[in-house]
C-alpha atoms as a PDB file:
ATOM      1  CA  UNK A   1       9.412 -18.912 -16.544  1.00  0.00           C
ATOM      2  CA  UNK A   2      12.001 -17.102 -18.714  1.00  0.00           C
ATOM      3  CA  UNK A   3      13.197 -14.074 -18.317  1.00  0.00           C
ATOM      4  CA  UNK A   4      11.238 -11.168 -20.755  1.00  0.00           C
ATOM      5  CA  UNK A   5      12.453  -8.916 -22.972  1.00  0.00           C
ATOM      6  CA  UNK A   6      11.816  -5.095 -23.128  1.00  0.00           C
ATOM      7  CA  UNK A   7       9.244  -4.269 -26.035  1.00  0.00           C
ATOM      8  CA  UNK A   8       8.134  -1.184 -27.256  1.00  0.00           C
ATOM      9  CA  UNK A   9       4.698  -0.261 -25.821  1.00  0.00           C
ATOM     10  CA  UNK A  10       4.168  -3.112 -22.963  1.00  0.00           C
ATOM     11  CA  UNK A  11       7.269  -2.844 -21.211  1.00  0.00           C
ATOM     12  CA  UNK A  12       9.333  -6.407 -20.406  1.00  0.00           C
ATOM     13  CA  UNK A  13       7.790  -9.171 -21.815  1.00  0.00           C
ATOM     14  CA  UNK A  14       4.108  -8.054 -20.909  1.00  0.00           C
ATOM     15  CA  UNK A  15       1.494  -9.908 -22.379  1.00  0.00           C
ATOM     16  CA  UNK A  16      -1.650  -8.635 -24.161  1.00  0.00           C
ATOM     17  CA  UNK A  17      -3.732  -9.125 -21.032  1.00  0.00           C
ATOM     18  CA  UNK A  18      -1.155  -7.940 -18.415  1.00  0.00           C
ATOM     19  CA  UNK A  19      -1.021  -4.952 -20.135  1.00  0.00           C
ATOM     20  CA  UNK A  20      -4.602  -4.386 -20.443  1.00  0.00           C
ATOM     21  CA  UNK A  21      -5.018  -5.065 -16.786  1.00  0.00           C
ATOM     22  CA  UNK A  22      -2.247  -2.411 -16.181  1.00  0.00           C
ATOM     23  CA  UNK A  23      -3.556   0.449 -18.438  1.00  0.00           C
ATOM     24  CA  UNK A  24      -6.978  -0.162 -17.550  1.00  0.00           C
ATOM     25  CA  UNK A  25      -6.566   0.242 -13.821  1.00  0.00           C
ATOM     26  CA  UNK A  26      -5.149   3.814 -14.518  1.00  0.00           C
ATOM     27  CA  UNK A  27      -7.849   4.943 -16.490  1.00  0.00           C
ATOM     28  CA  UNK A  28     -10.495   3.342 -14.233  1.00  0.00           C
ATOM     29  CA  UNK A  29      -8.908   4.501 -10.925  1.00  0.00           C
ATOM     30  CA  UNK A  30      -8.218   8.171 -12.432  1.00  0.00           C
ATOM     31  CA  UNK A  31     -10.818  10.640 -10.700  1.00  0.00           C
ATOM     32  CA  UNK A  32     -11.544   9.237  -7.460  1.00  0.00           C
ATOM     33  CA  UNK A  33     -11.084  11.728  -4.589  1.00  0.00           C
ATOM     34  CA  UNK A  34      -8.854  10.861  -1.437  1.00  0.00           C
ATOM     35  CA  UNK A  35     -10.383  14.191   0.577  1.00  0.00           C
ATOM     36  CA  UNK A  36      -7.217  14.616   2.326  1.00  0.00           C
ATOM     37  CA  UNK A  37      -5.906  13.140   5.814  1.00  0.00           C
ATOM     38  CA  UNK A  38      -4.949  10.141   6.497  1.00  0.00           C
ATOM     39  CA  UNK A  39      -3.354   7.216   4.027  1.00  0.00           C
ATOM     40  CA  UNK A  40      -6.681   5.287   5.363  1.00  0.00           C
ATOM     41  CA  UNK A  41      -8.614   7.958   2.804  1.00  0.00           C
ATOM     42  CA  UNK A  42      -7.277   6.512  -0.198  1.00  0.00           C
ATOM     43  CA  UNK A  43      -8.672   2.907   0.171  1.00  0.00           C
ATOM     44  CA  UNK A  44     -11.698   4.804   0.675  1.00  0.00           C
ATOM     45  CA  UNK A  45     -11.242   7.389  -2.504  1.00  0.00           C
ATOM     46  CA  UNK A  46     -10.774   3.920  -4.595  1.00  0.00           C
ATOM     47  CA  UNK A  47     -13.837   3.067  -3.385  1.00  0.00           C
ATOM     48  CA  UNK A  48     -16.014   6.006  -3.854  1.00  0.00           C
ATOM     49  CA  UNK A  49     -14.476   5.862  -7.361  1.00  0.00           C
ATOM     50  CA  UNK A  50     -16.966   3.560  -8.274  1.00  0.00           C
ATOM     51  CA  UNK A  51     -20.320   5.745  -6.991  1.00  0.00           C
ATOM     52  CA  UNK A  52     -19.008   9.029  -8.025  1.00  0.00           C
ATOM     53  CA  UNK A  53     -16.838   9.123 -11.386  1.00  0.00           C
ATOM     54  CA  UNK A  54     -18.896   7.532 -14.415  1.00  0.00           C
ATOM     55  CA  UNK A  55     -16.281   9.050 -17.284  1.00  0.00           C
ATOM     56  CA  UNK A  56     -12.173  10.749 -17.368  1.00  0.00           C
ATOM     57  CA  UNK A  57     -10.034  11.700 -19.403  1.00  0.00           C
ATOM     58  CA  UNK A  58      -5.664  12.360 -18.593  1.00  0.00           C
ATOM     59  CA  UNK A  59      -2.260  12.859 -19.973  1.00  0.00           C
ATOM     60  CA  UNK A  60      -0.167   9.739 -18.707  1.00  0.00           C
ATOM     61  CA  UNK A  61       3.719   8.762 -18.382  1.00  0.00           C
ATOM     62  CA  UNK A  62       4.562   5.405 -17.962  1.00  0.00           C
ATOM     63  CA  UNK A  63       8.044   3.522 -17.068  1.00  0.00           C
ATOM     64  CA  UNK A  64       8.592   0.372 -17.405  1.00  0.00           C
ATOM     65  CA  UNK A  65      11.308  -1.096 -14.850  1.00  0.00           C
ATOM     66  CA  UNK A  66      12.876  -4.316 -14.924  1.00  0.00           C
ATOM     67  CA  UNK A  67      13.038  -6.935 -11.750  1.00  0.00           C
ATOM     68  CA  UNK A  68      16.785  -6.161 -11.360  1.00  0.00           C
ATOM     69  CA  UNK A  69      16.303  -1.964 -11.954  1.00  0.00           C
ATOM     70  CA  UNK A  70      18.966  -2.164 -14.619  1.00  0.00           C
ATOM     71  CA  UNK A  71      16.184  -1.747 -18.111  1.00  0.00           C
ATOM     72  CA  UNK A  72      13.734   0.803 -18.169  1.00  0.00           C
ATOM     73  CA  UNK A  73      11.025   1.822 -20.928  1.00  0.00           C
ATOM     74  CA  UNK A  74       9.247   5.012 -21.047  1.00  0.00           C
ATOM     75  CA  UNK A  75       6.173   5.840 -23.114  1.00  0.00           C
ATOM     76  CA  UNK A  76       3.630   8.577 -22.813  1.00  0.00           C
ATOM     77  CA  UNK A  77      -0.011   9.485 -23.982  1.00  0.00           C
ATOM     78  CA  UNK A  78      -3.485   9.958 -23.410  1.00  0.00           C
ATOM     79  CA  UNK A  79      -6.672   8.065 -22.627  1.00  0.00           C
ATOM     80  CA  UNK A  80     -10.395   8.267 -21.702  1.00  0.00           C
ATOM     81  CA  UNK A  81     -12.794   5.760 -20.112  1.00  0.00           C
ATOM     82  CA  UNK A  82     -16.706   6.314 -20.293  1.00  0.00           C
ATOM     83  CA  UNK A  83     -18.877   3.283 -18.115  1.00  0.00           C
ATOM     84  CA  UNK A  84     -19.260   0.757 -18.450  1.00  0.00           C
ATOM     85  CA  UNK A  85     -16.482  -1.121 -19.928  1.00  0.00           C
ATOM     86  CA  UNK A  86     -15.402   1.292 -22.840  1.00  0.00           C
ATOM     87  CA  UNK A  87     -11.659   2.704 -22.932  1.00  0.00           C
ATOM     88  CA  UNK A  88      -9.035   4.385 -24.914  1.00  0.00           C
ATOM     89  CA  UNK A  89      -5.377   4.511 -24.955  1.00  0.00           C
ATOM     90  CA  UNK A  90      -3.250   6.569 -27.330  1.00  0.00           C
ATOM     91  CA  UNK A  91       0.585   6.195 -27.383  1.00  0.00           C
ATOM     92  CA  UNK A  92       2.461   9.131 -28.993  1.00  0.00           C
ATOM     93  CA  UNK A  93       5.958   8.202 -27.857  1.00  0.00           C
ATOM     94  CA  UNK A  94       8.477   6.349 -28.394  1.00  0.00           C
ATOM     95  CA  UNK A  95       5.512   4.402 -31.023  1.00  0.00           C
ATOM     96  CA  UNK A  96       2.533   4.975 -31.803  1.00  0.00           C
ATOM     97  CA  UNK A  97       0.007   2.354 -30.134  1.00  0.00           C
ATOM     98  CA  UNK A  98      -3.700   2.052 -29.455  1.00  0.00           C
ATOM     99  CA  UNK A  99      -5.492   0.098 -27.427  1.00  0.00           C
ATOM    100  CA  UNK A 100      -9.713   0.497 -27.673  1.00  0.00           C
ATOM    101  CA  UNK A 101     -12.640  -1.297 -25.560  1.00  0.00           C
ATOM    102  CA  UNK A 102     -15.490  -0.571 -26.778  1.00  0.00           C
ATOM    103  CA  UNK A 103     -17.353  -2.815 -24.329  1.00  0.00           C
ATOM    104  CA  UNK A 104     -17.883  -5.767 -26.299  1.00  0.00           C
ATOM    105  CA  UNK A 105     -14.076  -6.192 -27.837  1.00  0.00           C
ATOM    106  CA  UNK A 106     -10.476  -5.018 -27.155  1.00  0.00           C
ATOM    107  CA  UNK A 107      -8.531  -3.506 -29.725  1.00  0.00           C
ATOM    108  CA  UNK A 108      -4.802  -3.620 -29.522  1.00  0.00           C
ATOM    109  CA  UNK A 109      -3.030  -1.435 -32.555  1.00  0.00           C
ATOM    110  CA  UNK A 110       0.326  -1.171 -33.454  1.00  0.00           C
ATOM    111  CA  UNK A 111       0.878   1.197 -36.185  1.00  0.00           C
ATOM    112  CA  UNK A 112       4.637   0.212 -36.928  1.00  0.00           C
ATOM    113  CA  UNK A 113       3.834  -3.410 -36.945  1.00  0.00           C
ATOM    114  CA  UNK A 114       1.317  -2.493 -38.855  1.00  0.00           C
ATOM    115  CA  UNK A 115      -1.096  -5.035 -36.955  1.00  0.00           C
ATOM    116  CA  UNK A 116      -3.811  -4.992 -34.507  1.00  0.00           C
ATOM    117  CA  UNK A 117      -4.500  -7.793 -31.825  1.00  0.00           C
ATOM    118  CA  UNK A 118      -8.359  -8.344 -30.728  1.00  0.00           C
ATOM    119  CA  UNK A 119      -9.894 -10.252 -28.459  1.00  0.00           C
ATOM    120  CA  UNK A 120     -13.645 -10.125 -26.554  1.00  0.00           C
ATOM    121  CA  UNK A 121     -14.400  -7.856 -23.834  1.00  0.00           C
ATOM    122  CA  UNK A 122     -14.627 -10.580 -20.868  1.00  0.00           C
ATOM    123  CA  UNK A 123     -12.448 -13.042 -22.353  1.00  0.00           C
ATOM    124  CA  UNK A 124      -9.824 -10.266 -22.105  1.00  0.00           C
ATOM    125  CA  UNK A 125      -9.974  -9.162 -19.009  1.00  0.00           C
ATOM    126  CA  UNK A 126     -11.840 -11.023 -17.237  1.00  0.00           C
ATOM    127  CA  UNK A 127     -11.970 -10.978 -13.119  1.00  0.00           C
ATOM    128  CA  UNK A 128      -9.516  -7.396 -13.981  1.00  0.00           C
ATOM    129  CA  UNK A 129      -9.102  -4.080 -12.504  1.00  0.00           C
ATOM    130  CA  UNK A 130      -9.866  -2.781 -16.121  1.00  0.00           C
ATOM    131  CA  UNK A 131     -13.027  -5.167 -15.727  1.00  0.00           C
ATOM    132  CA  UNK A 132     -13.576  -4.661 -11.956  1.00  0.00           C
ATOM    133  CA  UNK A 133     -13.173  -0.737 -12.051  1.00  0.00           C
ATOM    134  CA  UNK A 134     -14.741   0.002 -15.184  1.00  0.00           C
ATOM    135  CA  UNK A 135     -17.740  -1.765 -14.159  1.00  0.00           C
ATOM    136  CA  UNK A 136     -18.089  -2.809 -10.915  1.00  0.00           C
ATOM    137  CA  UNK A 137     -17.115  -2.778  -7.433  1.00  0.00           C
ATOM    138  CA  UNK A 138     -13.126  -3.159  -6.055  1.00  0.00           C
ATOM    139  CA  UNK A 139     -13.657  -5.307  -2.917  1.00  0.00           C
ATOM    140  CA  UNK A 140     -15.432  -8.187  -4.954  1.00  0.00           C
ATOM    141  CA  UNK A 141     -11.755  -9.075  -6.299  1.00  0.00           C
ATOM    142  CA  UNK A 142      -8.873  -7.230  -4.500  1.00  0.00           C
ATOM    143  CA  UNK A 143      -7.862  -6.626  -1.188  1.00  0.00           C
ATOM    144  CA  UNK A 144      -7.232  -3.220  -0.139  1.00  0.00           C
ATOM    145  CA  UNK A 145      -5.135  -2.164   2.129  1.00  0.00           C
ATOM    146  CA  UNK A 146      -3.586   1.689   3.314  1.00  0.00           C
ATOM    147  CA  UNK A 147      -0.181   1.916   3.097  1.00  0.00           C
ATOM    148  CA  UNK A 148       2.368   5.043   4.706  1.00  0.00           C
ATOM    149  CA  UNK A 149       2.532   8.436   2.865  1.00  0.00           C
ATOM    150  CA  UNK A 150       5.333   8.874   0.872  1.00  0.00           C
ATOM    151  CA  UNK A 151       6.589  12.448   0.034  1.00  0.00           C
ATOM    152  CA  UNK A 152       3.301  13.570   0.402  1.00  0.00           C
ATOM    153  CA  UNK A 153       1.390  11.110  -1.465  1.00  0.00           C
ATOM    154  CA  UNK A 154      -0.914   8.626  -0.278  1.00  0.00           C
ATOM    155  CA  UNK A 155      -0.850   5.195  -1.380  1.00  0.00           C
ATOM    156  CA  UNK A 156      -3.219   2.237  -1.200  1.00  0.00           C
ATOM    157  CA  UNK A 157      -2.334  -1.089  -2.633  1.00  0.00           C
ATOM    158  CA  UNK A 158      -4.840  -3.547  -3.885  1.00  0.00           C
ATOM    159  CA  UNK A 159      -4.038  -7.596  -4.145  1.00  0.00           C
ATOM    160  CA  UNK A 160      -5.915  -9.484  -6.489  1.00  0.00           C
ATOM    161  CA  UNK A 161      -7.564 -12.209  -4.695  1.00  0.00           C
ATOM    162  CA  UNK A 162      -7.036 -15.039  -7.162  1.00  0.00           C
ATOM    163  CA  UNK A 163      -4.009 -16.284  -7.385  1.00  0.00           C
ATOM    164  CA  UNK A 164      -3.447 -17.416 -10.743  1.00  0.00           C
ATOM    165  CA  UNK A 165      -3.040 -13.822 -12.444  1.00  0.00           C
ATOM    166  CA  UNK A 166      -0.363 -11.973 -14.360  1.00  0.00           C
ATOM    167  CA  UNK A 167      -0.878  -8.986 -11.818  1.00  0.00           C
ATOM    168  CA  UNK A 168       1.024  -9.223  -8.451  1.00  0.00           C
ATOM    169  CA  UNK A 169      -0.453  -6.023  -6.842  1.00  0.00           C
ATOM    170  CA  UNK A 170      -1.047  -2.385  -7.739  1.00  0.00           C
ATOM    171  CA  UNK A 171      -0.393   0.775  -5.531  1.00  0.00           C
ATOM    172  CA  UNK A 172      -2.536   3.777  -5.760  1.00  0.00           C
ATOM    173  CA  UNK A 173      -1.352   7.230  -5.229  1.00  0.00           C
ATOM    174  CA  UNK A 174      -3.118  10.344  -4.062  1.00  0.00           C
ATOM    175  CA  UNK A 175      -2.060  13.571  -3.614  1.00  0.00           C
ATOM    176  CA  UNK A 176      -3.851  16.853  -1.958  1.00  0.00           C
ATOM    177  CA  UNK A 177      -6.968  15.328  -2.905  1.00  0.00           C
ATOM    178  CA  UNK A 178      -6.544  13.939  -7.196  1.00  0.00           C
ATOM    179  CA  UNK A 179      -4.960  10.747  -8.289  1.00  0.00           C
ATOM    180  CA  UNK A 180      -1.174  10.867  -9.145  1.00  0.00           C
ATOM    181  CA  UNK A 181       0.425   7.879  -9.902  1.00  0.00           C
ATOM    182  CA  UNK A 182       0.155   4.241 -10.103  1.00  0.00           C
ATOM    183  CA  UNK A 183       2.958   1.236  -9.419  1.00  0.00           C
ATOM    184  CA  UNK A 184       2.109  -2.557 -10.906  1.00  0.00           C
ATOM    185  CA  UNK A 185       4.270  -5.346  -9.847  1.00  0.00           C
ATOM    186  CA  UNK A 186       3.490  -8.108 -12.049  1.00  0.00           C
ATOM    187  CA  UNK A 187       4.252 -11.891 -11.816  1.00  0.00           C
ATOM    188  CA  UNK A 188       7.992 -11.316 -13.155  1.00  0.00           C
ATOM    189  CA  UNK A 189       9.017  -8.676 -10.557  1.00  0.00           C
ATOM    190  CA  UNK A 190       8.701  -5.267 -12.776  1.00  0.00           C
ATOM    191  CA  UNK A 191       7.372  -2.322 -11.976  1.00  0.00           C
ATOM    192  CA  UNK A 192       5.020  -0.301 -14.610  1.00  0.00           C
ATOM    193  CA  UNK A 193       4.812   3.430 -13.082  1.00  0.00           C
ATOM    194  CA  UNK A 194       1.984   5.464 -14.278  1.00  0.00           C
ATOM    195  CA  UNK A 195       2.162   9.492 -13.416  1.00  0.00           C
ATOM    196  CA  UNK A 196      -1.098  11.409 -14.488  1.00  0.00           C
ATOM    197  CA  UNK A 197      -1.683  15.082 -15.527  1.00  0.00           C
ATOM    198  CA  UNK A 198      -4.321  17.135 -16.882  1.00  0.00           C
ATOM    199  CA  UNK A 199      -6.650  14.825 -15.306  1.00  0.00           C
ATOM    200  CA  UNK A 200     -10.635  15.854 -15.847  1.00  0.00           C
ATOM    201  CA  UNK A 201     -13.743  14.056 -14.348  1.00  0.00           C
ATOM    202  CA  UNK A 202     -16.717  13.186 -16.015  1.00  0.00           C
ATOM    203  CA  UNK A 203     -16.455  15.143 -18.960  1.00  0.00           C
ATOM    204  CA  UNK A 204     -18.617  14.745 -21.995  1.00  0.00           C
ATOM    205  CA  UNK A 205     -17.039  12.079 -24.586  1.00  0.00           C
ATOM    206  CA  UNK A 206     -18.170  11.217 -27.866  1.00  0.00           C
ATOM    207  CA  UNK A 207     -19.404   7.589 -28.312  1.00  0.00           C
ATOM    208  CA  UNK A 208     -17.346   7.618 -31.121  1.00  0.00           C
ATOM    209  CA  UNK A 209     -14.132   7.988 -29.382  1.00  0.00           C
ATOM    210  CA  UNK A 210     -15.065   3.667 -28.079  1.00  0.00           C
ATOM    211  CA  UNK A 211     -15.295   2.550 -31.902  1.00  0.00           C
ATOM    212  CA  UNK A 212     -12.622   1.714 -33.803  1.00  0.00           C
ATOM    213  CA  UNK A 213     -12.257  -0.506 -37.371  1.00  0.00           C
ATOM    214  CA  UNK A 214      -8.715  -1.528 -38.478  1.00  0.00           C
ATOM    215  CA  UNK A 215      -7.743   0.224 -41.443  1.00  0.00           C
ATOM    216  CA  UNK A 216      -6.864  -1.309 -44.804  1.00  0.00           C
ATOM    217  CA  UNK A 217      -4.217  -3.734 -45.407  1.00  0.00           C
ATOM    218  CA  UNK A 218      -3.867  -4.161 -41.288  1.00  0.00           C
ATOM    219  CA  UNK A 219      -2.802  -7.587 -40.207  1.00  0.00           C
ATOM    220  CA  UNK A 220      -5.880  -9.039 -37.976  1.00  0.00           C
ATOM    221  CA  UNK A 221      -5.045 -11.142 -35.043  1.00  0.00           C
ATOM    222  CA  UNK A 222      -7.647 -12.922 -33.005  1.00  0.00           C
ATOM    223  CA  UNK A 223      -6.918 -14.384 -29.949  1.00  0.00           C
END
């Protein structure tokens, strides 16, 4: 396994479907409620996530950090998720990326490269979080577990249950009741760090918002 390299929106060396994995946990964990108390609530907030929130929309930081803590990447944007299966994530900084599901396909823009990278829903993802989350239950594919607060957040990590995945583990963060922040460790030893603002539940998206056709000229990848 060699070592990766930063890149601009996916961090060090993460592939196409690490990084969908990553970025559609966020969105698909964003608006479950931890109800206070104990670190125990948050395994069940993650949980309740799937009965209660059905659509979300949040502002989003993310830092990329590399095994040894010596490279880090920051980017920043927004996204919305509407069930089942349908995302959207807009990169404003440092590039300008996209990345669409609109349930059936998963679009992966990069306007500098001028390219976009596509690929079917389930081949995509998969057995994911973005799959599991977006559309199903947690416990069929992850173990759960509470771990201590930390500076007043909550955290509960989930282990994917196979084995054979670019996703080590995620940890969950609650605080005073909303989702905060999310840490991925992935097969090479970095961290991606998501911190969410502005977060609103079940709001009312446009359909439109899941469709997307690559503009003229684009470079078309299928994979």
């Amino acid at each position: 396994m060699t070592e990766p390299t930063i890149e601009p929106m996916t961090g060090m060396g993460m592939n196409f479907k690490t990084v969908v994995w990553a970025l559609g946990l966020s969105l698909s964990s964003l608006g479950a409620w931890a109800g206070g108390g104990s670190s125990g609530d948050a395994v069940e907030a993650l949980k309740a996530f799937g009965r209660d929130v059905h659509a979300a929309r949040a502002n989003f930081v993310q830092v990329v950090t590399a095994p040894d803590g010596s490279k880090k990447k920051s980017s920043a944007g927004t996204f919305e998720f509407q069930r089942p299966n349908r995302f959207r994530f807009d990169y404003t900084r440092p590039y300008e990326q996209l990345i669409v599901a609109d349930g059936k396909q998963v679009w992966l823009f990069d306007a500098d490269l001028n390219q976009v990278t596509v690929r079917a829903f389930d081949t995509a993802l998969g057995a994911t979080p973005a799959a599991v989350l977006a559309g199903s239950g947690i416990e069929r594919d992850f173990t759960l577990q509470a771990e201590p607060d930390q500076d007043g957040v909550q955290w509960v990590r989930a282990t994917p249950k196979a084995s054979e995945g670019s996703i080590r583990n995620l940890r969950i963060g609650f605080k005073a009741g909303a989702l905060v922040a999310m840490d991925i460790a992935d097969a090479f030893g970095q961290h991606s760090r998501l911190d969410f603002s502005r977060v609103e539940t079940n709001p009312t998206l446009s359909p439109q918002r899941f469709q997307w056709t690559p503009p003229k000229g684009v470079d078309v990848l299928k994979q």
